[in-house]
N, C-alpha and C. Protein backbone atom coordinates (compact mmCIF):
# COMPACT_ATOMS: atom_id res chain seq x y z
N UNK A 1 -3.67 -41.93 2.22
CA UNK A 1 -3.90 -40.67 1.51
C UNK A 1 -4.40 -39.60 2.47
N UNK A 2 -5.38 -40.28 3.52
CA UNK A 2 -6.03 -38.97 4.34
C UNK A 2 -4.60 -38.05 5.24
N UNK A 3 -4.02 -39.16 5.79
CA UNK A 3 -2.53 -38.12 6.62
C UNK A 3 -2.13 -37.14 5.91
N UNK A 4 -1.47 -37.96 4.55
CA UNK A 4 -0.85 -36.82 3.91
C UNK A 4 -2.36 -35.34 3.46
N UNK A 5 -3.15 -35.46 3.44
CA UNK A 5 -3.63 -34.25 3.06
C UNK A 5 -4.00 -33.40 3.98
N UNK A 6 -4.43 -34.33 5.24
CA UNK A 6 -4.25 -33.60 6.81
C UNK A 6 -2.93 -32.94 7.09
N UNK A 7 -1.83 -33.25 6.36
CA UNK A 7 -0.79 -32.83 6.81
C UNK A 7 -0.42 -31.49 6.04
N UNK A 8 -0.65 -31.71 5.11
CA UNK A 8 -0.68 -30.61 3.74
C UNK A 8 -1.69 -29.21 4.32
N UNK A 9 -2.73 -29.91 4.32
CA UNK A 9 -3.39 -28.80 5.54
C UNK A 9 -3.14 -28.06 6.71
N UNK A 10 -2.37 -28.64 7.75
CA UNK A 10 -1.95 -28.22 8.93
C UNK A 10 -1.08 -27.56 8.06
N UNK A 11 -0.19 -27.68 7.59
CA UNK A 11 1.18 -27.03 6.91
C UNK A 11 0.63 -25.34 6.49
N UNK A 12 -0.77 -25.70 4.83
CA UNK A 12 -1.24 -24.62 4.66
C UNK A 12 -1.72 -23.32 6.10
N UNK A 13 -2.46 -24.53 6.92
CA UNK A 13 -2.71 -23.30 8.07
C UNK A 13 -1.94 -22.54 8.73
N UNK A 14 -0.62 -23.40 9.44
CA UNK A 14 0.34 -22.40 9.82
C UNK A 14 1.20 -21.83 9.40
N UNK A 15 1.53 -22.04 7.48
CA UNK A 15 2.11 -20.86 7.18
C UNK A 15 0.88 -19.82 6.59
N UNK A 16 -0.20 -19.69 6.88
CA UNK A 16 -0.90 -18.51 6.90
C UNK A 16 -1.67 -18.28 7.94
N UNK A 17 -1.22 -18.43 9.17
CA UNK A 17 -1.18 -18.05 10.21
C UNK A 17 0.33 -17.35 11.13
N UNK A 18 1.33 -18.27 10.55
CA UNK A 18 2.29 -17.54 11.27
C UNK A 18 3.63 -17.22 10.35
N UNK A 19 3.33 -16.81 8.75
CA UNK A 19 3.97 -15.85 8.11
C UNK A 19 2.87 -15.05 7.32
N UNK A 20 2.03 -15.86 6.08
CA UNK A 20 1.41 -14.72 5.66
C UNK A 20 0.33 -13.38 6.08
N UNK A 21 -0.44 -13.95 6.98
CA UNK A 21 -1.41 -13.08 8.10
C UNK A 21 -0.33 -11.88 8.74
N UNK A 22 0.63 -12.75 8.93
CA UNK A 22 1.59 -11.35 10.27
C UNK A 22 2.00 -10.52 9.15
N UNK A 23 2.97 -11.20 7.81
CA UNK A 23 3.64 -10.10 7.38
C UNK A 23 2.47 -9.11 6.16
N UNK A 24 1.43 -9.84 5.97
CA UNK A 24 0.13 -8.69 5.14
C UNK A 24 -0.14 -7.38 6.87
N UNK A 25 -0.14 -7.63 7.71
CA UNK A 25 -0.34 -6.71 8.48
C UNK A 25 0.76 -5.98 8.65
N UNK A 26 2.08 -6.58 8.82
CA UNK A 26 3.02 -5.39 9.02
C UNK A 26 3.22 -4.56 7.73
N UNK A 27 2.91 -5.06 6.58
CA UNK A 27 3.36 -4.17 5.38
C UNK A 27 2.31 -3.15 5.08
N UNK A 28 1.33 -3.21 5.68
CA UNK A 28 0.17 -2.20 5.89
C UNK A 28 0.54 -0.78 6.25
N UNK A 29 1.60 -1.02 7.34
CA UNK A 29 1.81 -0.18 8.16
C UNK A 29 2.48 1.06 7.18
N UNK A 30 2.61 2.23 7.65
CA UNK A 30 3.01 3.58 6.91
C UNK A 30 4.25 3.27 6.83
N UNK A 31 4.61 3.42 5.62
CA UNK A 31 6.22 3.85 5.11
C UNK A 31 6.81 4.74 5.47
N UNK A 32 8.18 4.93 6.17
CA UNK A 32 8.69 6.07 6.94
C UNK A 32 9.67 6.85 6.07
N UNK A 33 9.41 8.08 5.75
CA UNK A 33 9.53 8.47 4.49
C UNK A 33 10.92 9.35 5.04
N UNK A 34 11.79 9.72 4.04
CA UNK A 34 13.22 10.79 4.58
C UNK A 34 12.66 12.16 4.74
N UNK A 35 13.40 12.96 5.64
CA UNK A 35 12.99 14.01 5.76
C UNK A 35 12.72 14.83 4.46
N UNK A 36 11.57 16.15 4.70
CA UNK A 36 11.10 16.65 3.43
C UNK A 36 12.21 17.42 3.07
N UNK A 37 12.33 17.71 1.69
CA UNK A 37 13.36 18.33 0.95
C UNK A 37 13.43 20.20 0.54
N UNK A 38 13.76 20.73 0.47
CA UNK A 38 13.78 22.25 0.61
C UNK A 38 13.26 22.64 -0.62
N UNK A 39 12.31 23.61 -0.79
CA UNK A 39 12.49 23.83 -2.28
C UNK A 39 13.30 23.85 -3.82
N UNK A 40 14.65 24.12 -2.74
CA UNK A 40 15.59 24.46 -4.56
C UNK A 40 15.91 22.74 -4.30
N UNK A 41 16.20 22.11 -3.49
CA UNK A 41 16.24 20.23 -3.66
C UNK A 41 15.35 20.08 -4.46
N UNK A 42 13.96 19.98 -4.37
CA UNK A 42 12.76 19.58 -5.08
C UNK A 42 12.82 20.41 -6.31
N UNK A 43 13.14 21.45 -6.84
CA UNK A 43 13.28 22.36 -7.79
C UNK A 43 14.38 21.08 -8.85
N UNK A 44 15.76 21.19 -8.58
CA UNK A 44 16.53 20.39 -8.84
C UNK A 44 16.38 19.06 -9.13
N UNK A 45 15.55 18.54 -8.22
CA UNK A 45 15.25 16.64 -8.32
C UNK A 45 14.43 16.90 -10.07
N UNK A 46 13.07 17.87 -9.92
CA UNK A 46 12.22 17.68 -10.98
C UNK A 46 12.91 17.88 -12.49
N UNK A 47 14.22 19.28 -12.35
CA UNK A 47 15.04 19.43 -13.09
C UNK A 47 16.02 18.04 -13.79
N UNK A 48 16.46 17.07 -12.94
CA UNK A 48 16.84 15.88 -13.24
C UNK A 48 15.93 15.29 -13.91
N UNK A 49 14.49 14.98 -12.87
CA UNK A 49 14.11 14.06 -13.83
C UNK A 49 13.31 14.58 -15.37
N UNK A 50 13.23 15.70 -15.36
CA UNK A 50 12.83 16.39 -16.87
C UNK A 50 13.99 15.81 -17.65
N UNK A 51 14.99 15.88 -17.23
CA UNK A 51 16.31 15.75 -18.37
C UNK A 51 16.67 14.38 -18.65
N UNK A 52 15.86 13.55 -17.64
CA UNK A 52 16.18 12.27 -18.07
C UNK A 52 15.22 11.54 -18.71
N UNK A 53 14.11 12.34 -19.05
CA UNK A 53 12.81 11.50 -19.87
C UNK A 53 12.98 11.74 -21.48
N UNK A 54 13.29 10.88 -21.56
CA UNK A 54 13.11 10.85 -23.19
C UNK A 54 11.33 10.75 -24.14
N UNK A 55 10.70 10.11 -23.74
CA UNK A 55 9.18 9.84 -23.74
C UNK A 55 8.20 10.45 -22.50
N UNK A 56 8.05 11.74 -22.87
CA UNK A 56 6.67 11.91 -22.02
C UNK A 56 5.85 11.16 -21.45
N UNK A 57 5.32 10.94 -22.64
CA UNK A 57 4.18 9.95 -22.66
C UNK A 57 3.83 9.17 -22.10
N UNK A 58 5.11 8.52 -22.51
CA UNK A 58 5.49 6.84 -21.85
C UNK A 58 5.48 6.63 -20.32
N UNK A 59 6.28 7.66 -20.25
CA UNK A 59 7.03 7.86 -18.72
C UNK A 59 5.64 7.80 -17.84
N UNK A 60 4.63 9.21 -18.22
CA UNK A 60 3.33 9.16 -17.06
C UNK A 60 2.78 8.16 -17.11
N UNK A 61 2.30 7.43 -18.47
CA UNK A 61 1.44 6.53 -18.67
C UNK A 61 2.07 5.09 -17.68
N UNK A 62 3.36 5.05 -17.67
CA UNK A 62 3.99 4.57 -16.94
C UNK A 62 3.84 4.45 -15.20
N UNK A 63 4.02 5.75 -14.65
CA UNK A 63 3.38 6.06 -13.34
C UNK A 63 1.98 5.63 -12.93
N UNK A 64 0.94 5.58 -14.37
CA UNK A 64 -0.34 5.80 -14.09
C UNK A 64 -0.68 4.80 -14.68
N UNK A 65 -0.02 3.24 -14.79
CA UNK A 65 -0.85 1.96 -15.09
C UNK A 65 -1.11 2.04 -16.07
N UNK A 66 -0.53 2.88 -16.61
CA UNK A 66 -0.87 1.93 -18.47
C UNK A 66 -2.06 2.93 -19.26
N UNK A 67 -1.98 3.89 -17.72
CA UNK A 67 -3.78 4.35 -18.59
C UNK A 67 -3.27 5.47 -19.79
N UNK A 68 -4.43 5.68 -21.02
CA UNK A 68 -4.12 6.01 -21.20
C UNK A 68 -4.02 8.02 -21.34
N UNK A 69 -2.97 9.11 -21.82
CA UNK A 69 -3.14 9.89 -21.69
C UNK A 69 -4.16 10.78 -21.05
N UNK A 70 -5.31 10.55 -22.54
CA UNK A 70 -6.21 11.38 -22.06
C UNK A 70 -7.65 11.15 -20.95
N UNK A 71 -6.99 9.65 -20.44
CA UNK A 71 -7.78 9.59 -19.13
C UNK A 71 -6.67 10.25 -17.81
N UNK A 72 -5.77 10.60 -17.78
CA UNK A 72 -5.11 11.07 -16.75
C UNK A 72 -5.31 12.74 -16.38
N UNK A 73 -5.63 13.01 -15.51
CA UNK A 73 -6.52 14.41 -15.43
C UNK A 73 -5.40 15.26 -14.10
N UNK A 74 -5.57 16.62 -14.20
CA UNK A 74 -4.83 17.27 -13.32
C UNK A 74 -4.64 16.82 -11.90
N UNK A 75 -6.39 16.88 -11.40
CA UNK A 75 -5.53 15.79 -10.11
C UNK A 75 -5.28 14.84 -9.60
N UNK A 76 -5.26 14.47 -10.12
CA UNK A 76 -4.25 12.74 -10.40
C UNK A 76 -3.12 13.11 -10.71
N UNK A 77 -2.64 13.93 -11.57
CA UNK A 77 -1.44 14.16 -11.55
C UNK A 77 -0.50 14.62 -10.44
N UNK A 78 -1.72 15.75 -9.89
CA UNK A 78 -1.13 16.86 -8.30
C UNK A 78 -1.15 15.44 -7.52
N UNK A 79 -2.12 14.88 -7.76
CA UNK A 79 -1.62 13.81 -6.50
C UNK A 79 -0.27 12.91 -6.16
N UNK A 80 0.10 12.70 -7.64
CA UNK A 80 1.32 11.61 -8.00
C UNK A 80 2.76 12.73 -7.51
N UNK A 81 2.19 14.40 -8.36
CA UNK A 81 3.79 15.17 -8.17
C UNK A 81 3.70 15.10 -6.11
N UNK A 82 3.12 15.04 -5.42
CA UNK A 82 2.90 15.43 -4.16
C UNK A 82 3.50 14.28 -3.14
N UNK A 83 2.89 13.16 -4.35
CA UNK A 83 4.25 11.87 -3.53
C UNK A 83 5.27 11.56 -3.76
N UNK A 84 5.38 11.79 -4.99
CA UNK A 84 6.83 11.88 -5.90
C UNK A 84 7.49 12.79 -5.12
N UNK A 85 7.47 14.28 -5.11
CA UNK A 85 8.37 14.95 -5.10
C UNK A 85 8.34 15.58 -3.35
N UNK A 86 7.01 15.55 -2.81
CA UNK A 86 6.76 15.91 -1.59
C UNK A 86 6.63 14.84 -0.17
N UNK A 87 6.76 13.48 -0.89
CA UNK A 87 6.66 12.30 0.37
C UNK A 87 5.23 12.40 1.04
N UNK A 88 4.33 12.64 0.45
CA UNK A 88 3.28 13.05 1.44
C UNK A 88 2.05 13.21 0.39
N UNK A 89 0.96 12.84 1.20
CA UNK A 89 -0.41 12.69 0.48
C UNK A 89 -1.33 14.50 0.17
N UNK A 90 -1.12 14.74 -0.98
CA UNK A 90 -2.09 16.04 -1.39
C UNK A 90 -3.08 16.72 -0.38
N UNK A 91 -2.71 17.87 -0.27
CA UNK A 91 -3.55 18.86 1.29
C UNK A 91 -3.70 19.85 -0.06
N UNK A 92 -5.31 20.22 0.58
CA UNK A 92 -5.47 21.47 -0.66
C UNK A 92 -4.80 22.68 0.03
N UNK A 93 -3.85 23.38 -0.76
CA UNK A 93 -3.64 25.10 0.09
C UNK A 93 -2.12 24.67 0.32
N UNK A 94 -1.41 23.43 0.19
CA UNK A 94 -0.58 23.11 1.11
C UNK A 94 0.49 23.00 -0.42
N UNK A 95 1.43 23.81 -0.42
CA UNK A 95 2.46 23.93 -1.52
C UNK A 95 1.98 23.91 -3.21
N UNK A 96 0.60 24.54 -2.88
CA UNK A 96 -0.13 24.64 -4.19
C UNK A 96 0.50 25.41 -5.79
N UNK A 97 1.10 26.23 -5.16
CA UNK A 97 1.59 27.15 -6.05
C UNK A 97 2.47 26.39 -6.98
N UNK A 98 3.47 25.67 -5.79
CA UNK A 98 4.82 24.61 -6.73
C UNK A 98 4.04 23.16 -7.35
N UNK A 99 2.97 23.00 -7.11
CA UNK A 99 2.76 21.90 -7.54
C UNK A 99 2.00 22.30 -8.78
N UNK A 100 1.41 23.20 -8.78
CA UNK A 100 0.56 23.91 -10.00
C UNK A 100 1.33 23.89 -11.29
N UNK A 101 2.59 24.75 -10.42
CA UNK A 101 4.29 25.19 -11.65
C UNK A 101 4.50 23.48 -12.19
N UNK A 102 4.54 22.51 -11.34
CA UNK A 102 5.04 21.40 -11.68
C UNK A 102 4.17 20.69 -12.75
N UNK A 103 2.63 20.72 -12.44
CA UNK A 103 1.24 20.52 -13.60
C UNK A 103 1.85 20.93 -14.55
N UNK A 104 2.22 22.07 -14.52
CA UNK A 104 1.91 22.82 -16.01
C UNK A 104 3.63 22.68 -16.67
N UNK A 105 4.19 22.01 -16.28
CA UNK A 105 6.01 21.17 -16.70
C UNK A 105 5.58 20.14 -17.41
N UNK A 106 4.44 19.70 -16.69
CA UNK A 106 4.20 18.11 -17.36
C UNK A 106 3.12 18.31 -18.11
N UNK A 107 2.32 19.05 -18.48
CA UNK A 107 1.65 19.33 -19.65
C UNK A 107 2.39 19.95 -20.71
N UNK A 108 3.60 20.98 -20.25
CA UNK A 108 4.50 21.22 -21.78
C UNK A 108 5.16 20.27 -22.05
N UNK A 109 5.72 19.60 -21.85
CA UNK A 109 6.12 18.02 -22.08
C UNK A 109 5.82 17.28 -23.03
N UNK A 110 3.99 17.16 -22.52
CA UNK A 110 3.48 16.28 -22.89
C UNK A 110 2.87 17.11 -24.29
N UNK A 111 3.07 18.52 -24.09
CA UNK A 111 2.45 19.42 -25.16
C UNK A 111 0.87 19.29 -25.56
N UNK A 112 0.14 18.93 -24.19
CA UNK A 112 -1.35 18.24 -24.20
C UNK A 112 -1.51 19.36 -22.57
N UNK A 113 -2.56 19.88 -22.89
CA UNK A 113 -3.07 20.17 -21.65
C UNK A 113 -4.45 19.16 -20.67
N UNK A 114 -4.05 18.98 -19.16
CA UNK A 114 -4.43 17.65 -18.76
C UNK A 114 -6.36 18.42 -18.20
N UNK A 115 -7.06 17.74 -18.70
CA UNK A 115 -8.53 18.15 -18.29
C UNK A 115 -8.75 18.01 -16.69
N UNK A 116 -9.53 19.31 -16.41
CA UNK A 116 -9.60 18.71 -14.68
C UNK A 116 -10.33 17.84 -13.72
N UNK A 117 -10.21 17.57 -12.77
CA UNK A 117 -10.56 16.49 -12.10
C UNK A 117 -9.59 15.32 -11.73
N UNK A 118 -10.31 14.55 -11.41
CA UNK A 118 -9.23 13.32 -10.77
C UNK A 118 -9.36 12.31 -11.94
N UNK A 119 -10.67 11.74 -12.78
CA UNK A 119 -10.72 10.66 -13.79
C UNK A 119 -10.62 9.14 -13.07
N UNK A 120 -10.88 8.05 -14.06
CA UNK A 120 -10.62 7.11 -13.90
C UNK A 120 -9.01 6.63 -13.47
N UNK A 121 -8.27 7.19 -14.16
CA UNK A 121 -6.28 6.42 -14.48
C UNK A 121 -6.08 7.45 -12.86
N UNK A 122 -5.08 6.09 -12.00
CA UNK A 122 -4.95 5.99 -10.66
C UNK A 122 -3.45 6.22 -10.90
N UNK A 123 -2.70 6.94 -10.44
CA UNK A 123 -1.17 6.68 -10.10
C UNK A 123 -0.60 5.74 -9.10
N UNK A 124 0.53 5.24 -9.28
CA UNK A 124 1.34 4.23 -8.25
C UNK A 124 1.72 5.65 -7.59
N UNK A 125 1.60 5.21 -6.18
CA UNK A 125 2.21 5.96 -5.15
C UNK A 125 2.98 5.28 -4.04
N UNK A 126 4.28 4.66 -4.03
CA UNK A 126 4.76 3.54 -3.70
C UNK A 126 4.35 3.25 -2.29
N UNK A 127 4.78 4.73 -1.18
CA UNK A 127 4.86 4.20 -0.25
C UNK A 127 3.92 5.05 0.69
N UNK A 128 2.15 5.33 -0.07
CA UNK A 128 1.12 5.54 0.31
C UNK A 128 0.04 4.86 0.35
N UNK A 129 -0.49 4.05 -1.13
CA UNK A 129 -1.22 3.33 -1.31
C UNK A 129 -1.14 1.68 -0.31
N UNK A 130 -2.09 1.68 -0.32
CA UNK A 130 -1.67 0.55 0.87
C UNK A 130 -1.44 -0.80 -0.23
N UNK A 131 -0.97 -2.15 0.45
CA UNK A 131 -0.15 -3.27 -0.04
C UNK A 131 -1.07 -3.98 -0.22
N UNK A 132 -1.57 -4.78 -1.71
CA UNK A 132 -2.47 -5.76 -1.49
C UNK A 132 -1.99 -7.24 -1.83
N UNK A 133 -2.43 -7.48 -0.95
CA UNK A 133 -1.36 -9.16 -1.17
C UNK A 133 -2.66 -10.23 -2.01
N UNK A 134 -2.08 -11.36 -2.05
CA UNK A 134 -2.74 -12.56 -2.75
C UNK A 134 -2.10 -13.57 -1.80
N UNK A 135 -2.57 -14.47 -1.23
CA UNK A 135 -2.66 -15.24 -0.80
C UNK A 135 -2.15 -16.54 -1.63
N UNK A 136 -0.92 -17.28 -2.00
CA UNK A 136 -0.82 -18.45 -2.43
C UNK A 136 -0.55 -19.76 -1.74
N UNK A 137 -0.67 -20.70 -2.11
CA UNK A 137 -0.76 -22.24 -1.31
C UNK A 137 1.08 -22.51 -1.14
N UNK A 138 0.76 -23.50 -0.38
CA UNK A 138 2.54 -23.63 -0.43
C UNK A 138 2.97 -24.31 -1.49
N UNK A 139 2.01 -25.32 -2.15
CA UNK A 139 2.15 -26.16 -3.26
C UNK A 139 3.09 -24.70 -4.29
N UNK A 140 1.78 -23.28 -4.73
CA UNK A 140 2.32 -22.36 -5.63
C UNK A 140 4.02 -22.27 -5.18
N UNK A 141 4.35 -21.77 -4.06
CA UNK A 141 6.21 -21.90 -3.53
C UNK A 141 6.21 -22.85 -3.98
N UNK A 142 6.14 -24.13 -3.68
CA UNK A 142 6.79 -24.71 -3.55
C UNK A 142 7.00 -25.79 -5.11
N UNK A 143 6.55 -25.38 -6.11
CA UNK A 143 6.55 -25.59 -7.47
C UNK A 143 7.29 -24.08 -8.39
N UNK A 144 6.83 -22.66 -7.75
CA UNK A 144 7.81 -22.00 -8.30
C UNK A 144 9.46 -22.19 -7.57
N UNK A 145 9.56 -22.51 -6.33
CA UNK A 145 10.83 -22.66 -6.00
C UNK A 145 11.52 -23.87 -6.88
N UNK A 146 10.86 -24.79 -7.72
CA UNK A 146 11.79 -26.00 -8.14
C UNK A 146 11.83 -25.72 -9.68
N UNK A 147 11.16 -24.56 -10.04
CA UNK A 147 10.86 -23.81 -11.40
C UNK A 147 12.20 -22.73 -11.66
N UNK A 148 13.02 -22.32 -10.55
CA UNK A 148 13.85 -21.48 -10.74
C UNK A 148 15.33 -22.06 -11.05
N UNK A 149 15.95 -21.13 -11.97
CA UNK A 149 17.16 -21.62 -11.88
C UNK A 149 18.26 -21.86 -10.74
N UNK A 150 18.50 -23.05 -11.15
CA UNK A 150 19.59 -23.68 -9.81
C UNK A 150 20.74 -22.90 -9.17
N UNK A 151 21.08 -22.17 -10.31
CA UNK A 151 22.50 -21.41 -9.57
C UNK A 151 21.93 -19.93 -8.80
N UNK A 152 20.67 -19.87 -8.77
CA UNK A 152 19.90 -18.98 -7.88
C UNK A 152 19.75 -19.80 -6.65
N UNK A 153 19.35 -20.97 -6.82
CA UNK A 153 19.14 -21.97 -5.08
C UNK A 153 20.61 -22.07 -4.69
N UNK A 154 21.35 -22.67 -5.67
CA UNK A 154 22.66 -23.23 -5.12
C UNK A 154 23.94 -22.34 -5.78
N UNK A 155 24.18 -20.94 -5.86
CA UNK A 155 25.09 -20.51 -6.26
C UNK A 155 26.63 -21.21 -6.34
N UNK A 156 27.02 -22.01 -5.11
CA UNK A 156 28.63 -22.28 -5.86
C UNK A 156 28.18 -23.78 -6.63
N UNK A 157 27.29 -23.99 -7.44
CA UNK A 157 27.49 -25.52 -7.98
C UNK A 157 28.05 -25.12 -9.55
């Protein structure tokens, strides 16, 4: 019994030593974002996605974890339109004017005007917020890998 759990061990150590440790550090690293977009682009993108929301509501509460409405506050919002639509983390002074116009799109929308401050409700900001991993055993793989359907492991069977 002792080998095998010595062995199970060595196993756990070097796959979190030489996959999970390396790849939680490389995904840390900054997301390299496409070049920034011109105003009437960004004018246009927000124009799309106005026309494609059917639920206000839904949609922010959506962006913002579930929270609800009236914990989501103006800047939290400027912060979310600034990664959304600008690739880039909120500078005060820095395209204030369009992001203000954009606040006040998503408060007629929502037909709620948003109270100020930042609040508790956090937005997803995909490729700002940094990556937090969890750590699982290989046993967790290696019981969800025999948990999945087969024609996912073995497509031509």
């Amino acid at each position: 019994m002792r080998p095998a759990i010595e062995l199970w061990l060595f196993a756990e150590a070097l796959f979190w030593t030489c996959f999970y440790f390396p790849y939680r550090w490389y995904l840390q690293h900054a997301a390299i974002h496409p070049p920034s977009r011109s105003k009437e682009e960004r004018r246009k993108l927000v124009d799309y996605v106005k026309a494609e929301v059917t639920d206000p509501e839904q949609y922010i509460r959506g962006w913002f974890k579930g929270a609800e409405v009236q914990d989501i506050r103006r800047q939290a919002v400027k912060d979310w339109l600034t990664w959304a639509f600008f690739d880039r983390d909120w500078e005060e002074g820095k395209d204030e004017d369009e992001i203000e116009e954009y606040t006040l799109e998503i408060e007629s929308m929502l037909r709620k005007n948003l109270r100020p401050g930042n609040g508790r409700a956090k937005s997803l900001r995909l490729t700002i917020d940094p990556v937090k991993m969890l750590h699982r055993s290989l046993l967790w793989y290696f019981v969800s890998f025999f948990h999945m359907d087969p024609a996912i492991i073995f497509p031509n069977i």
